[in-house]
C-alpha atoms as a PDB file:
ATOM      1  CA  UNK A   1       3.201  -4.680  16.729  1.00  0.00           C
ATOM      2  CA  UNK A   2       5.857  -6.798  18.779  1.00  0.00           C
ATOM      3  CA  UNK A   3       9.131  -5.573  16.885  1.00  0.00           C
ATOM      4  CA  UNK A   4      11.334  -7.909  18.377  1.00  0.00           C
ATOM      5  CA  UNK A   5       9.980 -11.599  18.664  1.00  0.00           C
ATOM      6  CA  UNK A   6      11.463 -14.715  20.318  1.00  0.00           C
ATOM      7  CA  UNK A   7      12.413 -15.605  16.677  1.00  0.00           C
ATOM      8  CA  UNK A   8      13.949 -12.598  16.320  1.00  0.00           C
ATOM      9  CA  UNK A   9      15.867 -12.284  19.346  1.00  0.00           C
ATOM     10  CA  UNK A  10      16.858 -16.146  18.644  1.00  0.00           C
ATOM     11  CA  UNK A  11      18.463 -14.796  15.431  1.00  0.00           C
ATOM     12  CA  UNK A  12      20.075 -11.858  16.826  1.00  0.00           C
ATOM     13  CA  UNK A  13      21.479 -14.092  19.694  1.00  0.00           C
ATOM     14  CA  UNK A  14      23.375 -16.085  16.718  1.00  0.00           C
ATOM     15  CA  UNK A  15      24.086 -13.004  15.200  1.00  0.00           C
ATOM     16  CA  UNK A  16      26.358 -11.177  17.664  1.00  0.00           C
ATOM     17  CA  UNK A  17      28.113  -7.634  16.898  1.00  0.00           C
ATOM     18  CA  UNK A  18      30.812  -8.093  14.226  1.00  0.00           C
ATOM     19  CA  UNK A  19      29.892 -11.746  14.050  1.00  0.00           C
ATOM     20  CA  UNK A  20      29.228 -10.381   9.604  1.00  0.00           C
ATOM     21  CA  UNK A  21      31.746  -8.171   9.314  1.00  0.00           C
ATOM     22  CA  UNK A  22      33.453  -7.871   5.745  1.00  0.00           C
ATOM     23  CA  UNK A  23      30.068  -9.288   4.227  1.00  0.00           C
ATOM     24  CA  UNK A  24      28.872  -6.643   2.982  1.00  0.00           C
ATOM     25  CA  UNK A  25      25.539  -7.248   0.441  1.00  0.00           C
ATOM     26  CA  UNK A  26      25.948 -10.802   1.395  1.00  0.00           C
ATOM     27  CA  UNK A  27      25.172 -10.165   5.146  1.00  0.00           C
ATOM     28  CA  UNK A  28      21.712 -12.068   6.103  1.00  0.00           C
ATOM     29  CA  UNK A  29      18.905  -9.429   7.154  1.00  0.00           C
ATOM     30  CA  UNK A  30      18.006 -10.615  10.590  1.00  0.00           C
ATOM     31  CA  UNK A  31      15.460  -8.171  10.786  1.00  0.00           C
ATOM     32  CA  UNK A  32      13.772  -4.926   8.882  1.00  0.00           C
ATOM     33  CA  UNK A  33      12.658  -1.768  11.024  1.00  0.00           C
ATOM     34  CA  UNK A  34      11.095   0.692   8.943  1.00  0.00           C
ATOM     35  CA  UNK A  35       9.265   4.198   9.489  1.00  0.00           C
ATOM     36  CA  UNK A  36       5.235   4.326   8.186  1.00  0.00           C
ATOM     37  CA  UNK A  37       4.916   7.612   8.035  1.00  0.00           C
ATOM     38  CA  UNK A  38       8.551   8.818   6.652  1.00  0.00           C
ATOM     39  CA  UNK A  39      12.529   8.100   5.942  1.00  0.00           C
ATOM     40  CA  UNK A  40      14.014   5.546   7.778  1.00  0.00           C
ATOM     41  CA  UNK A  41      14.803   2.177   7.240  1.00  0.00           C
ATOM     42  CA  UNK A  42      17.110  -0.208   9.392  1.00  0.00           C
ATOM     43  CA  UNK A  43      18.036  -3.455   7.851  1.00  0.00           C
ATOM     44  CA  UNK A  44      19.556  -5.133  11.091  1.00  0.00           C
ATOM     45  CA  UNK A  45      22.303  -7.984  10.473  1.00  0.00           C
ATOM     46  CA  UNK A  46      23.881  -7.821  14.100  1.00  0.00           C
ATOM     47  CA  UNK A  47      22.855  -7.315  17.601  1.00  0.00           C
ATOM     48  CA  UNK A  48      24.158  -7.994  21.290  1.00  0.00           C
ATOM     49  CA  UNK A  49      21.303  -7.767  24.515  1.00  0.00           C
ATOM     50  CA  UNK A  50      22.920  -5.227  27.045  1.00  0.00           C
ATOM     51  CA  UNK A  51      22.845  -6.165  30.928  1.00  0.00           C
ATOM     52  CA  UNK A  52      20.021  -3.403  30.548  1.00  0.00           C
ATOM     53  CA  UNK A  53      17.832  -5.541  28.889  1.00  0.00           C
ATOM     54  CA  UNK A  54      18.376  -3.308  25.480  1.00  0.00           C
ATOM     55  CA  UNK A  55      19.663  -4.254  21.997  1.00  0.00           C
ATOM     56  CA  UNK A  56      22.243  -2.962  20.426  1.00  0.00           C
ATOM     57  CA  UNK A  57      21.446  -3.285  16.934  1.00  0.00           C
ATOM     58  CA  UNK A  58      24.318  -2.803  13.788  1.00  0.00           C
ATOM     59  CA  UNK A  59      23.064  -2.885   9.728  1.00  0.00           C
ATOM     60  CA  UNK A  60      22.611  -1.096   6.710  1.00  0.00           C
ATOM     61  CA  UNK A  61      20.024   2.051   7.487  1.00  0.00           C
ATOM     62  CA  UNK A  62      18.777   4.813   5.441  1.00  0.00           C
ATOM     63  CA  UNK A  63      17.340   7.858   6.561  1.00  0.00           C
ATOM     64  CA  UNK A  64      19.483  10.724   4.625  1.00  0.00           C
ATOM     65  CA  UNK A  65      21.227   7.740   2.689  1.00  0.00           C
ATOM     66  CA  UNK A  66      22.155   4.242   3.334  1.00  0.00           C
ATOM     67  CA  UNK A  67      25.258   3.768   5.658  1.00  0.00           C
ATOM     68  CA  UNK A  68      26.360   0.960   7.998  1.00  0.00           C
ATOM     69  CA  UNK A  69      25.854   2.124  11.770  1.00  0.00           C
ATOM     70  CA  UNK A  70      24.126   0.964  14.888  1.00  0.00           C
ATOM     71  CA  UNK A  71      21.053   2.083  16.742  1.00  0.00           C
ATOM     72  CA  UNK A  72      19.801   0.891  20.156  1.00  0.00           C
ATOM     73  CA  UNK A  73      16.445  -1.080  19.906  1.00  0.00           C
ATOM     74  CA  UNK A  74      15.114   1.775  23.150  1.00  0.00           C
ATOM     75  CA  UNK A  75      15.591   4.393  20.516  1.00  0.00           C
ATOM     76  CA  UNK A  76      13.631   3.111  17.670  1.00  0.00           C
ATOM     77  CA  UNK A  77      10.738   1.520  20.385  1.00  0.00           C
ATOM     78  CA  UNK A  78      10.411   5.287  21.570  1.00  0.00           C
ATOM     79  CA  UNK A  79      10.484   6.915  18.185  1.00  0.00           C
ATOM     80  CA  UNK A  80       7.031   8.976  16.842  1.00  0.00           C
ATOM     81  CA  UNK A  81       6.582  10.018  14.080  1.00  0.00           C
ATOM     82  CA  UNK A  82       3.670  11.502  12.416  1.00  0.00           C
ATOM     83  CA  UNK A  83       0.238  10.514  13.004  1.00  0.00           C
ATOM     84  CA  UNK A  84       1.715   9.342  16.446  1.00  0.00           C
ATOM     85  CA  UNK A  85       3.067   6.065  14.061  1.00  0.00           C
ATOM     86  CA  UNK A  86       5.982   4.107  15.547  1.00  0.00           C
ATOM     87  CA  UNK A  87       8.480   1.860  13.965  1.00  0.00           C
ATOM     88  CA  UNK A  88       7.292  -1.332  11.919  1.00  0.00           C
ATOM     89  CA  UNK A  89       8.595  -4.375  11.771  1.00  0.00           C
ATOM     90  CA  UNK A  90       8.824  -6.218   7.906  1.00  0.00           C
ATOM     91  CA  UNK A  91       6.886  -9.340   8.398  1.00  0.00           C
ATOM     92  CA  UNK A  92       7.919 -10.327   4.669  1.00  0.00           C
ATOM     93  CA  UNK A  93      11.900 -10.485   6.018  1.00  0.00           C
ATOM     94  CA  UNK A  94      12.845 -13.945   6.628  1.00  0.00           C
ATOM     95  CA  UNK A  95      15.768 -16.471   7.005  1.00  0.00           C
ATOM     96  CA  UNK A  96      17.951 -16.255   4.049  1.00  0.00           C
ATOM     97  CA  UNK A  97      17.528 -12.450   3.096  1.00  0.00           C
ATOM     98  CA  UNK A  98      20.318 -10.644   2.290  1.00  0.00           C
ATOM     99  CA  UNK A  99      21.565  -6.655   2.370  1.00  0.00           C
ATOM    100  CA  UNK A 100      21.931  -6.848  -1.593  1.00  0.00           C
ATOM    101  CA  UNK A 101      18.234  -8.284  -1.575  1.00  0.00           C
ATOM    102  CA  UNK A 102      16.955  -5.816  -0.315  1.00  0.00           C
ATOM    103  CA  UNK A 103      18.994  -2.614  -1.634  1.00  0.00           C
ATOM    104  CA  UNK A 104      19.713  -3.810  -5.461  1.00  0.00           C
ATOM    105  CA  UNK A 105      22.099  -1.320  -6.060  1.00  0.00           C
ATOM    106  CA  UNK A 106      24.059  -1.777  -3.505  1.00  0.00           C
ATOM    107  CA  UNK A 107      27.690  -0.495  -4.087  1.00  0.00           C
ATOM    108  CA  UNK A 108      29.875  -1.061  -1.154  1.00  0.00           C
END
């Protein structure tokens, strides 16, 4: 599965680091990463390409518990987990999504 598409990396592009800061629940989901076979969940709202060709990704992610922090897109491409399953992509994610949309209890 193509994790990042042009649509995606068209919305990231609009979306640069700090670009929804203060938003919280309100920020617009550009993008859901999620792990098949166990915790981990990224609900992107920001990212900047690097001269490297990688993302730097920011959101809302759970793996222990849900936090705001970023990731780099290399990491979660080269991530296994079992079975040999990488990271999905949320094809049901679209335009207009929102952190509190997503995490109804959201508290911060």
């Amino acid at each position: 599965m193509m994790l990042i598409t042009k649509e995606v990396e068209k919305r990231l592009g609009a979306h640069p680091i700090y670009s929804q800061d203060g938003k919280g629940g309100n920020a617009e989901v550009i993008v859901k990463f999620f792990n098949p076979s166990g915790a981990g969940t990224w609900l992107i709202t920001e990212g900047e390409k690097r001269e490297d060709g990688d993302w730097e990704l920011y959101g809302y992610c759970h793996i222990h518990e849900w936090e705001w922090g970023s990731v780099m897109f290399s990491e979660l491409q080269a991530f296994r987990g079992r079975f040999g399953l990488g990271i999905e992509r949320d094809r049901s994610v679209g335009p207009g999504t929102k952190v509190k949309d997503l995490v109804p209890n959201y508290d911060h």
